[in-house]
N, C-alpha and C. Protein backbone atom coordinates (compact mmCIF):
# COMPACT_ATOMS: atom_id res chain seq x y z
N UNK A 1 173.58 29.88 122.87
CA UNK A 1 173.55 30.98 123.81
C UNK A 1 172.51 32.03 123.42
N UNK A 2 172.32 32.59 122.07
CA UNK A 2 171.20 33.47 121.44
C UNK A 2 169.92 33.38 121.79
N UNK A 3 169.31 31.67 121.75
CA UNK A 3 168.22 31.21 121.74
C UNK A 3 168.48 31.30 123.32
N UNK A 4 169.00 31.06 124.10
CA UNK A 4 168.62 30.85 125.41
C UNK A 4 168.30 32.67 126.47
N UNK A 5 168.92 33.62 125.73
CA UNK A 5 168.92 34.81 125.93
C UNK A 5 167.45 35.32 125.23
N UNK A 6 166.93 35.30 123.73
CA UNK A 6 166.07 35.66 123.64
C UNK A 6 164.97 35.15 124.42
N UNK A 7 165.19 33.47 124.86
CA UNK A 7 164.18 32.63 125.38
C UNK A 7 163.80 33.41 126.66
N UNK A 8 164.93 33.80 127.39
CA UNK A 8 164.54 34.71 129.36
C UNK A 8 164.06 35.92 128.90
N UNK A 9 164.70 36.91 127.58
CA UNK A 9 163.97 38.17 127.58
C UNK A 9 162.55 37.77 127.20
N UNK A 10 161.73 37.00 126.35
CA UNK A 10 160.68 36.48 126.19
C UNK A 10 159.75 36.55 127.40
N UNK A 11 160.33 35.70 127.88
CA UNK A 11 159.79 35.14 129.47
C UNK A 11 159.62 36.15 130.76
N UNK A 12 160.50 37.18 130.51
CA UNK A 12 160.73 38.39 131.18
C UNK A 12 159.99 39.25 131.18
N UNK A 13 159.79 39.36 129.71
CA UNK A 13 158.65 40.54 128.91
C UNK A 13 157.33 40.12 129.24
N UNK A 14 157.23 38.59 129.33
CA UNK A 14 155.46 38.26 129.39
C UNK A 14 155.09 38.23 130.93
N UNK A 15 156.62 38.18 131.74
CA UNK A 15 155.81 37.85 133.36
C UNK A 15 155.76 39.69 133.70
N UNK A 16 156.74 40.70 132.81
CA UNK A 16 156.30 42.09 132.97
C UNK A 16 154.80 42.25 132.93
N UNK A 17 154.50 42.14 131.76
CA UNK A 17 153.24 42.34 130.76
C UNK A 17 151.85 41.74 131.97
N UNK A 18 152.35 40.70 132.54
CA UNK A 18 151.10 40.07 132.95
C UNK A 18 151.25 40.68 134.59
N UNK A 19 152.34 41.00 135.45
CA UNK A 19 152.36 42.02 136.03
C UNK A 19 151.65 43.59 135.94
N UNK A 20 151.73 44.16 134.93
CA UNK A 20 151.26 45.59 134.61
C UNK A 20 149.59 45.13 134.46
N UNK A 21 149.39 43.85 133.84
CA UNK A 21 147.91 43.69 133.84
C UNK A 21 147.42 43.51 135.33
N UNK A 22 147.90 42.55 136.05
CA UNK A 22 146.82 42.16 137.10
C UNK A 22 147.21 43.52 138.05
N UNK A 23 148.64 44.84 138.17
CA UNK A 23 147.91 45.44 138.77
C UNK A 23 147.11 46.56 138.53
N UNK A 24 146.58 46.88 136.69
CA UNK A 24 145.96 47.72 136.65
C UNK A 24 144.20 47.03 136.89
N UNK A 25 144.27 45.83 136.83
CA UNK A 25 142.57 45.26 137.05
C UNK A 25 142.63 45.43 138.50
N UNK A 26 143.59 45.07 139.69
CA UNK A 26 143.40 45.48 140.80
C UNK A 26 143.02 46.95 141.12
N UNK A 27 143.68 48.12 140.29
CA UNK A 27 143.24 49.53 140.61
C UNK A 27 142.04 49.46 140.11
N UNK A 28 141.90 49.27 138.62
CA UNK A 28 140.56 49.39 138.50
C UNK A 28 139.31 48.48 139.18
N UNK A 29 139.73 47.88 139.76
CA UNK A 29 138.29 46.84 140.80
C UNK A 29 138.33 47.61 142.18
N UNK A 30 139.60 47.91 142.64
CA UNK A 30 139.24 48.56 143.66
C UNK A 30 138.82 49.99 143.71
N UNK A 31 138.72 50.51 142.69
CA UNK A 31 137.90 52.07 142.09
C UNK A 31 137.08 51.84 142.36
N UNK A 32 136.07 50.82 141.55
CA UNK A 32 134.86 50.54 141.13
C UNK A 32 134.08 50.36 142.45
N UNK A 33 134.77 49.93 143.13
CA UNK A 33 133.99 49.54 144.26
C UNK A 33 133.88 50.52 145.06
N UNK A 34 134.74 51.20 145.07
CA UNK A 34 135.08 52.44 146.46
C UNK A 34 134.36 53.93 145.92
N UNK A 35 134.57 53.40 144.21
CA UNK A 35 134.06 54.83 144.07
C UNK A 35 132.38 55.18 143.53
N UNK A 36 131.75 55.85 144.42
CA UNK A 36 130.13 55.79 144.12
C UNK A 36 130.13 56.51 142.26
N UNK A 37 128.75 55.76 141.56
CA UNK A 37 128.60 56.14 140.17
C UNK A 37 127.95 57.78 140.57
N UNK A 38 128.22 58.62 139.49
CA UNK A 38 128.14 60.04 139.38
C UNK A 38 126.62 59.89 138.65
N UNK A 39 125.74 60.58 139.30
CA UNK A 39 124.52 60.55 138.92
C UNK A 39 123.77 62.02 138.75
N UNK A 40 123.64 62.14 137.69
CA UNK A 40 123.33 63.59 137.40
C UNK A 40 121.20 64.00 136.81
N UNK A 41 120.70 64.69 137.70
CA UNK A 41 119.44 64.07 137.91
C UNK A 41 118.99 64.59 136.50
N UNK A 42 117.74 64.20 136.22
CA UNK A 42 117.00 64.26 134.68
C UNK A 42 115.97 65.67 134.81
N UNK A 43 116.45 66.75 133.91
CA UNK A 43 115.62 67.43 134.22
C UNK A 43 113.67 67.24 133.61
N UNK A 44 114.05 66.40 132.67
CA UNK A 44 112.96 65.97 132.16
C UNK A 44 111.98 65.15 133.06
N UNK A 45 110.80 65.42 132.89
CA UNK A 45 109.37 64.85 133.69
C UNK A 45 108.16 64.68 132.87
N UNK A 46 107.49 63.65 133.26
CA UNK A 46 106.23 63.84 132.85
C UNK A 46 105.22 64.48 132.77
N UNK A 47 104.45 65.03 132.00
CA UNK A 47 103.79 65.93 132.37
C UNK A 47 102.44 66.13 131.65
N UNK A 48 101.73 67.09 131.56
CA UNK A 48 100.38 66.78 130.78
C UNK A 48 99.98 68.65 130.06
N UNK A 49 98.75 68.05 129.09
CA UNK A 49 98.46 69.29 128.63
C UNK A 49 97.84 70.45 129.87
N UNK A 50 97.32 69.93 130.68
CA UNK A 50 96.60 70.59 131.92
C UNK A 50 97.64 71.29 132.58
N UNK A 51 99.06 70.87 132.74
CA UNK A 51 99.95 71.63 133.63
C UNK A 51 100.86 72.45 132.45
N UNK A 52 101.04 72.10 131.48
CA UNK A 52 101.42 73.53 130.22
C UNK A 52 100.35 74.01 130.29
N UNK A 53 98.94 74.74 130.41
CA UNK A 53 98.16 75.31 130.19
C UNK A 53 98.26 76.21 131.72
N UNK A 54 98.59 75.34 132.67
CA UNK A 54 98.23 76.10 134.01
C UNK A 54 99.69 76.64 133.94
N UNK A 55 100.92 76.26 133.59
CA UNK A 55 102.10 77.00 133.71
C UNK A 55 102.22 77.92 132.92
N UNK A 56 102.16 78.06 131.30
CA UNK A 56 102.07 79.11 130.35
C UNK A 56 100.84 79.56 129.99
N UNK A 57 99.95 79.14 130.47
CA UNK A 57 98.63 79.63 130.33
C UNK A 57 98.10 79.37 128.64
N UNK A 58 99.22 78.64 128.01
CA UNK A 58 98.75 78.28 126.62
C UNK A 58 98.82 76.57 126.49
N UNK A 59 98.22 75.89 126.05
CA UNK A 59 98.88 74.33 125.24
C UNK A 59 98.95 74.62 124.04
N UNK A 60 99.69 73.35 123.41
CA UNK A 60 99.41 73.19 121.86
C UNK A 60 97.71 72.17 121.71
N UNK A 61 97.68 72.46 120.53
CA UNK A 61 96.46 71.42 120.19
C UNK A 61 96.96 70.23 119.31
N UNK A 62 97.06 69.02 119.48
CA UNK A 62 97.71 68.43 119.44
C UNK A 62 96.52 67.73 118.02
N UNK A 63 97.50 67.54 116.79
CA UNK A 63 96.89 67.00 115.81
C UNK A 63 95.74 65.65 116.16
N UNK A 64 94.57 65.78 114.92
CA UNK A 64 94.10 64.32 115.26
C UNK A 64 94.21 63.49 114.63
N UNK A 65 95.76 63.47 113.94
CA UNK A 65 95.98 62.08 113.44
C UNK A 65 97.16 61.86 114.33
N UNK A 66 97.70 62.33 115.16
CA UNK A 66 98.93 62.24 115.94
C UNK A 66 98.73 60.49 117.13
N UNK A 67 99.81 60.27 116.81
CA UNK A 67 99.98 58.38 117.55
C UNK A 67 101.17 59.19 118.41
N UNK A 68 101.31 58.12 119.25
CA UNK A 68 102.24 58.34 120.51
C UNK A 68 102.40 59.65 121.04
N UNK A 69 101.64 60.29 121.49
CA UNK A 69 101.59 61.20 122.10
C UNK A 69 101.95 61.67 123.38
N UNK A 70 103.28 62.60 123.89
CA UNK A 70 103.85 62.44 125.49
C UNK A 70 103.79 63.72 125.63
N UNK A 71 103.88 64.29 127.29
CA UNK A 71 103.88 65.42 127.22
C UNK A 71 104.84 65.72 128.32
N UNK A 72 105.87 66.58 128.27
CA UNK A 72 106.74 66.41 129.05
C UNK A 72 107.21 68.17 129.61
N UNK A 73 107.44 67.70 130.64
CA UNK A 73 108.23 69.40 131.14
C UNK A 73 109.99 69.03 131.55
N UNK A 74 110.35 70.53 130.50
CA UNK A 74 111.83 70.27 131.23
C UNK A 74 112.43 71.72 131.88
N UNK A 75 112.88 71.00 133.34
CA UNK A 75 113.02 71.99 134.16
C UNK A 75 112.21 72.72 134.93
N UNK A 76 111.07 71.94 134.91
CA UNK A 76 109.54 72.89 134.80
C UNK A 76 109.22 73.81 134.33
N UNK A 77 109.95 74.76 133.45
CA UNK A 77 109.48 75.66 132.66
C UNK A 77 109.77 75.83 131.12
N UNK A 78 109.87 74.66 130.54
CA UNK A 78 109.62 74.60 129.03
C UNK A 78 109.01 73.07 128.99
N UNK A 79 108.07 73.24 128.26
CA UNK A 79 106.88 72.05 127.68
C UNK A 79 106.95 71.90 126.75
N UNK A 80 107.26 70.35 126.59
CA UNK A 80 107.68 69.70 125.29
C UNK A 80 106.35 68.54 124.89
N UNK A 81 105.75 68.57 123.51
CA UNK A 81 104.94 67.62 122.65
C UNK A 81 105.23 66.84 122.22
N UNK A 82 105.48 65.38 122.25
CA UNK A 82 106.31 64.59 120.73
C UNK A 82 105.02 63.89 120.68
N UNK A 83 105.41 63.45 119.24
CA UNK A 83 104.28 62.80 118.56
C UNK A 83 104.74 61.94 116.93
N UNK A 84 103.88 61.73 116.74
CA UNK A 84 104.31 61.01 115.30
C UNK A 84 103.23 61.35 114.97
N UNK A 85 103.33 61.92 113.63
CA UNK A 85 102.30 62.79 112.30
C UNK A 85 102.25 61.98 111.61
N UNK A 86 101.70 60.90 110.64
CA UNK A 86 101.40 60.22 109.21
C UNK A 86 102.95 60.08 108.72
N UNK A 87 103.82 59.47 110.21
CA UNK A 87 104.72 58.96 109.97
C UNK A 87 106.09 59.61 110.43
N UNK A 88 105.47 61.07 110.85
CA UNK A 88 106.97 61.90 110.61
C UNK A 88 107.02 62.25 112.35
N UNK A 89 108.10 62.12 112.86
CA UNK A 89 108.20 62.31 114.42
C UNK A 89 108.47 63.69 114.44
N UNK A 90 107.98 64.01 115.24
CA UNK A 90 107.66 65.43 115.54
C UNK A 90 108.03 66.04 117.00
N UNK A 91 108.65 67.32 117.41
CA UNK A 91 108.59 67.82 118.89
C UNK A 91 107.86 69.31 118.96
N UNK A 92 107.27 69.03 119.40
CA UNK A 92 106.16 70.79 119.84
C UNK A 92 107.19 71.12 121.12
N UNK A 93 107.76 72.35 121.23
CA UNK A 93 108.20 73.07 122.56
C UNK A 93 107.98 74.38 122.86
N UNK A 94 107.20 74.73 124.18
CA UNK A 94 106.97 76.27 124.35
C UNK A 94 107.72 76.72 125.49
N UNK A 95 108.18 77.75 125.96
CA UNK A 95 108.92 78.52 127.18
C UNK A 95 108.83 80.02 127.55
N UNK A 96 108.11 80.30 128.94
CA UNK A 96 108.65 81.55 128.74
C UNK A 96 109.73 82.42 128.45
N UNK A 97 109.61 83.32 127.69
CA UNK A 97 111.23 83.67 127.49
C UNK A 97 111.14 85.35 127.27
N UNK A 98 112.07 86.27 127.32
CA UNK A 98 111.93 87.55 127.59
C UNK A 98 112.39 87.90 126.40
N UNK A 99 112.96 87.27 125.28
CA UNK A 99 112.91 87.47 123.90
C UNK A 99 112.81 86.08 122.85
N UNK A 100 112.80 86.39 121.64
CA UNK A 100 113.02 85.20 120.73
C UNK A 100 114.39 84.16 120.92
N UNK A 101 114.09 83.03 121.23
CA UNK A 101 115.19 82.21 121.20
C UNK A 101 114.94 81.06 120.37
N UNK A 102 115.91 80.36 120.47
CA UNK A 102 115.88 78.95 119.61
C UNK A 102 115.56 77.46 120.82
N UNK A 103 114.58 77.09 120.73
CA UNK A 103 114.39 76.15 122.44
C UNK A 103 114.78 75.02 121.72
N UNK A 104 114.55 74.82 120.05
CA UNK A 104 114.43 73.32 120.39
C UNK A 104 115.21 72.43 120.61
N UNK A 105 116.63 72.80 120.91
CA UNK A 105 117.71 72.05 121.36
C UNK A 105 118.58 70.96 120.73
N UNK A 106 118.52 71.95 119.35
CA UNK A 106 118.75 70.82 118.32
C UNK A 106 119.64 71.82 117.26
N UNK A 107 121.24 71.44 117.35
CA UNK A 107 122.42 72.13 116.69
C UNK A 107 123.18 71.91 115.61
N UNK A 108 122.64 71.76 114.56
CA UNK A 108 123.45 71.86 113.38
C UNK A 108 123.73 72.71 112.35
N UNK A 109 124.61 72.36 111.93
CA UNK A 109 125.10 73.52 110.83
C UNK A 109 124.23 73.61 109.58
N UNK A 110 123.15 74.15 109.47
CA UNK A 110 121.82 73.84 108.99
C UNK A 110 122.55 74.33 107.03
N UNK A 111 121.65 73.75 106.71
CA UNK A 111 121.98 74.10 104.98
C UNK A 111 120.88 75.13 104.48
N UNK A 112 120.15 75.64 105.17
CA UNK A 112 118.86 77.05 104.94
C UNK A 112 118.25 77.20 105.93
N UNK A 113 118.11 78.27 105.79
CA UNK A 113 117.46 79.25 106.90
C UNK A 113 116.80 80.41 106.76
N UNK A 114 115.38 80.67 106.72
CA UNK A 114 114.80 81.38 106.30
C UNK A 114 113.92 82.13 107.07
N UNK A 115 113.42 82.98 107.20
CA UNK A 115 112.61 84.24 107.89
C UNK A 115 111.36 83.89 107.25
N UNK A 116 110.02 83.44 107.99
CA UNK A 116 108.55 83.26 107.09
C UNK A 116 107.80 84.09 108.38
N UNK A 117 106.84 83.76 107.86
CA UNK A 117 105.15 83.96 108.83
C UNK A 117 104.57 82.92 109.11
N UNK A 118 104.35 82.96 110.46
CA UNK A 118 103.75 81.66 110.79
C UNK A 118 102.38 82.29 111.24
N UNK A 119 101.26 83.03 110.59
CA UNK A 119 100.26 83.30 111.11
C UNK A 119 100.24 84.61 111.26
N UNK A 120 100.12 85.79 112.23
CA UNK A 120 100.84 87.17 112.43
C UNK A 120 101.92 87.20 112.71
N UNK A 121 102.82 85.92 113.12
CA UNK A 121 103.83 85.73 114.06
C UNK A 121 105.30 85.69 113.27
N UNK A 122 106.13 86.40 113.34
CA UNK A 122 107.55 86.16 112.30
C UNK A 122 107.95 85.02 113.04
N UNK A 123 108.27 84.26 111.82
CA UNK A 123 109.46 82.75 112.29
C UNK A 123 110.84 82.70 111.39
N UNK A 124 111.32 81.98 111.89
CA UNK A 124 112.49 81.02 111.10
C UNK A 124 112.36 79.80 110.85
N UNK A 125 112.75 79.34 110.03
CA UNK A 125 112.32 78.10 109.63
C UNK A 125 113.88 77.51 109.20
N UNK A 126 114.22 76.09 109.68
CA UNK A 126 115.96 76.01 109.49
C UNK A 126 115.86 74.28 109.00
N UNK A 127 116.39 74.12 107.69
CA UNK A 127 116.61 72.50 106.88
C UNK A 127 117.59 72.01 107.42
N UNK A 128 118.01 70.47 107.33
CA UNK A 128 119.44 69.80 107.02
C UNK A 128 119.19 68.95 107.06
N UNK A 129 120.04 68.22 105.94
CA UNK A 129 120.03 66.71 105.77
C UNK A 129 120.65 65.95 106.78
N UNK A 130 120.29 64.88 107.64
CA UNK A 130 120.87 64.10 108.45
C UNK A 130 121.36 62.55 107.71
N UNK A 131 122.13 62.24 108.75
CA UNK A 131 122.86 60.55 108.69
C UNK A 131 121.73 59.85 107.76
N UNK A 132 120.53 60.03 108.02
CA UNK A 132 119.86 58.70 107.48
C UNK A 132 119.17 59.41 106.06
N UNK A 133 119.71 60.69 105.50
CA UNK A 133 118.83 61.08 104.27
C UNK A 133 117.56 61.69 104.30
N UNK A 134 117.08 61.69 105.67
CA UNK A 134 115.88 62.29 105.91
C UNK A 134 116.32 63.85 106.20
N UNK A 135 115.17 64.42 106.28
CA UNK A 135 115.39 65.78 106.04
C UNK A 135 114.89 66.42 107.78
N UNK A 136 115.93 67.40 108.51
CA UNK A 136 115.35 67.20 109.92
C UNK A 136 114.98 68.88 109.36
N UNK A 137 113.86 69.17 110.27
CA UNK A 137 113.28 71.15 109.79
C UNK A 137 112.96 71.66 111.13
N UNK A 138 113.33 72.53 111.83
CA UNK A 138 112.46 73.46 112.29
C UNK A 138 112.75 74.70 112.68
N UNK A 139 110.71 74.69 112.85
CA UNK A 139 110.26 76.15 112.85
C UNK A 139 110.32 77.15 114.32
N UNK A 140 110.80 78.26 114.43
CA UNK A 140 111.15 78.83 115.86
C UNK A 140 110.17 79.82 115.74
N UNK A 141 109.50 80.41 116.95
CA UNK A 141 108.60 81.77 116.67
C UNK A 141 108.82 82.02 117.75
N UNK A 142 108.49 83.50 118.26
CA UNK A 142 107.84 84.22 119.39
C UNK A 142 106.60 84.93 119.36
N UNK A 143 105.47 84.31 120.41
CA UNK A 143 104.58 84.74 120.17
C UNK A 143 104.41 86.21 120.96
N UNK A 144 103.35 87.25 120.64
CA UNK A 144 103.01 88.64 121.78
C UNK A 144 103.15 88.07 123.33
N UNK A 145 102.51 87.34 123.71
CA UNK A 145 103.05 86.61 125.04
C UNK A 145 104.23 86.49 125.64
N UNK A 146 104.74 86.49 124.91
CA UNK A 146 106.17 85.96 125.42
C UNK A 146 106.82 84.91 125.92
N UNK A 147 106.20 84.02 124.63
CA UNK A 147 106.67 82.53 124.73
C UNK A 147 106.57 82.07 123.78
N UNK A 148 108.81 81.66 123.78
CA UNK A 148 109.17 81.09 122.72
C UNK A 148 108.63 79.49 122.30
N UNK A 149 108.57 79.75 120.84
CA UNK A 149 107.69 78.26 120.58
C UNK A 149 108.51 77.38 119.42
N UNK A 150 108.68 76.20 119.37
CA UNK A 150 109.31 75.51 118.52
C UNK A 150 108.78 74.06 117.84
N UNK A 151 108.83 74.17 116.79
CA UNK A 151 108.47 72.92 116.25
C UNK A 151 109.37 72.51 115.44
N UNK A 152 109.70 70.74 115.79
CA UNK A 152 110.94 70.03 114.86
C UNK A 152 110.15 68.79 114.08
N UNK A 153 110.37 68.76 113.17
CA UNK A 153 110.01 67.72 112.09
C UNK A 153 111.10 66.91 111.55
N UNK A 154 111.44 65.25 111.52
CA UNK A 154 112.51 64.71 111.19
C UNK A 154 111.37 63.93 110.04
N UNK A 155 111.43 64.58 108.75
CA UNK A 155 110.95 64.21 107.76
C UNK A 155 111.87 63.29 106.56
N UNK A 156 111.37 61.54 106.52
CA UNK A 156 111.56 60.64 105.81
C UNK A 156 111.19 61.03 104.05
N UNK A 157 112.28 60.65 103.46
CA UNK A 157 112.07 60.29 102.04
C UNK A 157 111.82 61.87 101.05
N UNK A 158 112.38 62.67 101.74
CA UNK A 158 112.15 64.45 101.11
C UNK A 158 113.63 64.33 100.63
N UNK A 159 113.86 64.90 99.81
CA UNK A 159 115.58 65.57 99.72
C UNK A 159 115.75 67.15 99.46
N UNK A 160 117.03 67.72 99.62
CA UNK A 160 117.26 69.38 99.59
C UNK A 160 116.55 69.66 98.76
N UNK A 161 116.30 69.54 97.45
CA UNK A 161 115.07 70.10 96.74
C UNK A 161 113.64 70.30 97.03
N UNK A 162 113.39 69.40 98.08
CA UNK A 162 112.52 69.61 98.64
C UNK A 162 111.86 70.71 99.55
N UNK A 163 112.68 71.78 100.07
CA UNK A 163 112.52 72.24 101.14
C UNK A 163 111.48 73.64 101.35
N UNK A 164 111.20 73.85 99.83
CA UNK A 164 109.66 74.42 99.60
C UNK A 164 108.35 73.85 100.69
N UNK A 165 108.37 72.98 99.87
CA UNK A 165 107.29 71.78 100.48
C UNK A 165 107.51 71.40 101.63
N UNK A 166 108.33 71.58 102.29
CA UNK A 166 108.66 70.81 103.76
C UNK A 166 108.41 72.29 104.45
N UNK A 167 108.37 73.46 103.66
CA UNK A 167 108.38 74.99 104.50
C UNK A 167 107.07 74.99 104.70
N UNK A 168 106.42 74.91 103.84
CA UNK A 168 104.81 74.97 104.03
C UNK A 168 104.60 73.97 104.58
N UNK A 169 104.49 72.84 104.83
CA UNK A 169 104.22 71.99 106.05
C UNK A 169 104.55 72.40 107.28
N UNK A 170 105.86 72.60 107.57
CA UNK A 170 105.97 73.61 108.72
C UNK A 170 105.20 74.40 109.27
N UNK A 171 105.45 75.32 108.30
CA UNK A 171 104.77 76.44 108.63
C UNK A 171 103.27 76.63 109.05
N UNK A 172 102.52 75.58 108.07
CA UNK A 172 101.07 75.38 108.33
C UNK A 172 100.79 74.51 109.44
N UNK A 173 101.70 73.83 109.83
CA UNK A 173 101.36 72.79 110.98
C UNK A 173 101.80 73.60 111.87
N UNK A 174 103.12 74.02 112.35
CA UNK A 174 102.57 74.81 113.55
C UNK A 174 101.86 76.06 113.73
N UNK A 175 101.31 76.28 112.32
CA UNK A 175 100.08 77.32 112.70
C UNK A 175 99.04 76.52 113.54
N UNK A 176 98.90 75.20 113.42
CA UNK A 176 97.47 74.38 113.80
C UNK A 176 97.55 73.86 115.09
N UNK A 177 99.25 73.68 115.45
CA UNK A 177 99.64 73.35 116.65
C UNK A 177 99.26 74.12 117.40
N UNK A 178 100.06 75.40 117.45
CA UNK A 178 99.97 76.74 118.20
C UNK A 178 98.30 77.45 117.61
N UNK A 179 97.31 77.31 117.44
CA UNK A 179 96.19 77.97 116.88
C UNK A 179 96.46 79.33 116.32
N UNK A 180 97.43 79.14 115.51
CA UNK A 180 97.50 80.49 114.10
C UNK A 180 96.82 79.83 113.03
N UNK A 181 96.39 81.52 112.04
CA UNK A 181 95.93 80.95 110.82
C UNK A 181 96.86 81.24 110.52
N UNK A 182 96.79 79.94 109.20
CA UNK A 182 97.72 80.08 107.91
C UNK A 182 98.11 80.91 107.30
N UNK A 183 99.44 81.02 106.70
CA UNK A 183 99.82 81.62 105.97
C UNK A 183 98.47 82.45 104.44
């Protein structure tokens, strides 16, 4: 009698089980179909040094050892550079802005942060080690213009001791980006 009782609750439980399945694949197929995908548009575009120059009236100068070079607008009013430097991927970003901000859109709980000169121009300059051991840096300024400028460096094979040396790279490269002199 035991075995024949556990045997129907068994049998009971699996024709439940396979019930609750075929009708949650029915809700979910008939969602899928009925319900249109949510498409949220890209503010990002292509774009060139000619239309940052005609929109902010400034470009960057874009290194001449720089490979892959894109130039992009987001929102149409902040212009973004990426590039790869002698290995190290890089983002140039400028915006008008009515004070100093942080554009480059990039949030972590940084491990230093420091106040330099990037040329006449006061900056910040912000470290942290990421997932892969590389060292990510960047430099924020506002220029007399009034346009905030940013440069990010995701620098391979540096560690926290490093971050002298990774400041002055910074710092001197987007002096060359943005046409400041050096420190």
């Amino acid at each position: 009698m035991k075995m024949f009782v556990f045997s129907s609750i068994r049998r009971t439980l699996r024709l439940f089980l396979a019930s609750v399945l075929f009708f949650l694949m029915t809700v979910f197929l008939s969602c899928h179909k009925s319900c249109p995908a949510v498409r949220i548009p890209n503010p990002m575009a292509v774009s060139s040094s000619e239309e940052c120059l005609g929109v902010l009236g400034k470009m960057f100068i874009v290194p001449a050892e720089a490979d892959d070079v894109s130039w992009f607008s987001i929102s149409g009013s902040l212009y973004q550079l990426s590039f790869t430097w002698r290995g190290i991927s890089c983002i140039a970003r400028m915006e008008k802005t009515t004070s100093a901000e942080d554009i480059s859109g990039i949030h972590y709980s940084w491990e230093r942060i420091t106040k330099e000169n990037a040329g006449s121009y006061s900056a910040e300059t912000k470290y942290v080690t990421i997932e892969d051991g590389s060292i990510l840096a960047v430099c924020n300024f506002y220029d007399n213009d009034g346009i905030s400028c940013s440069l990010s460096m995701n620098v391979p094979g540096l560690g926290p001791g490093d971050t002298d040396d990774i400041r002055k790279l910074l710092i001197n490269f987007a002096g060359d980006i943005w046409g400041l002199s050096p420190e």
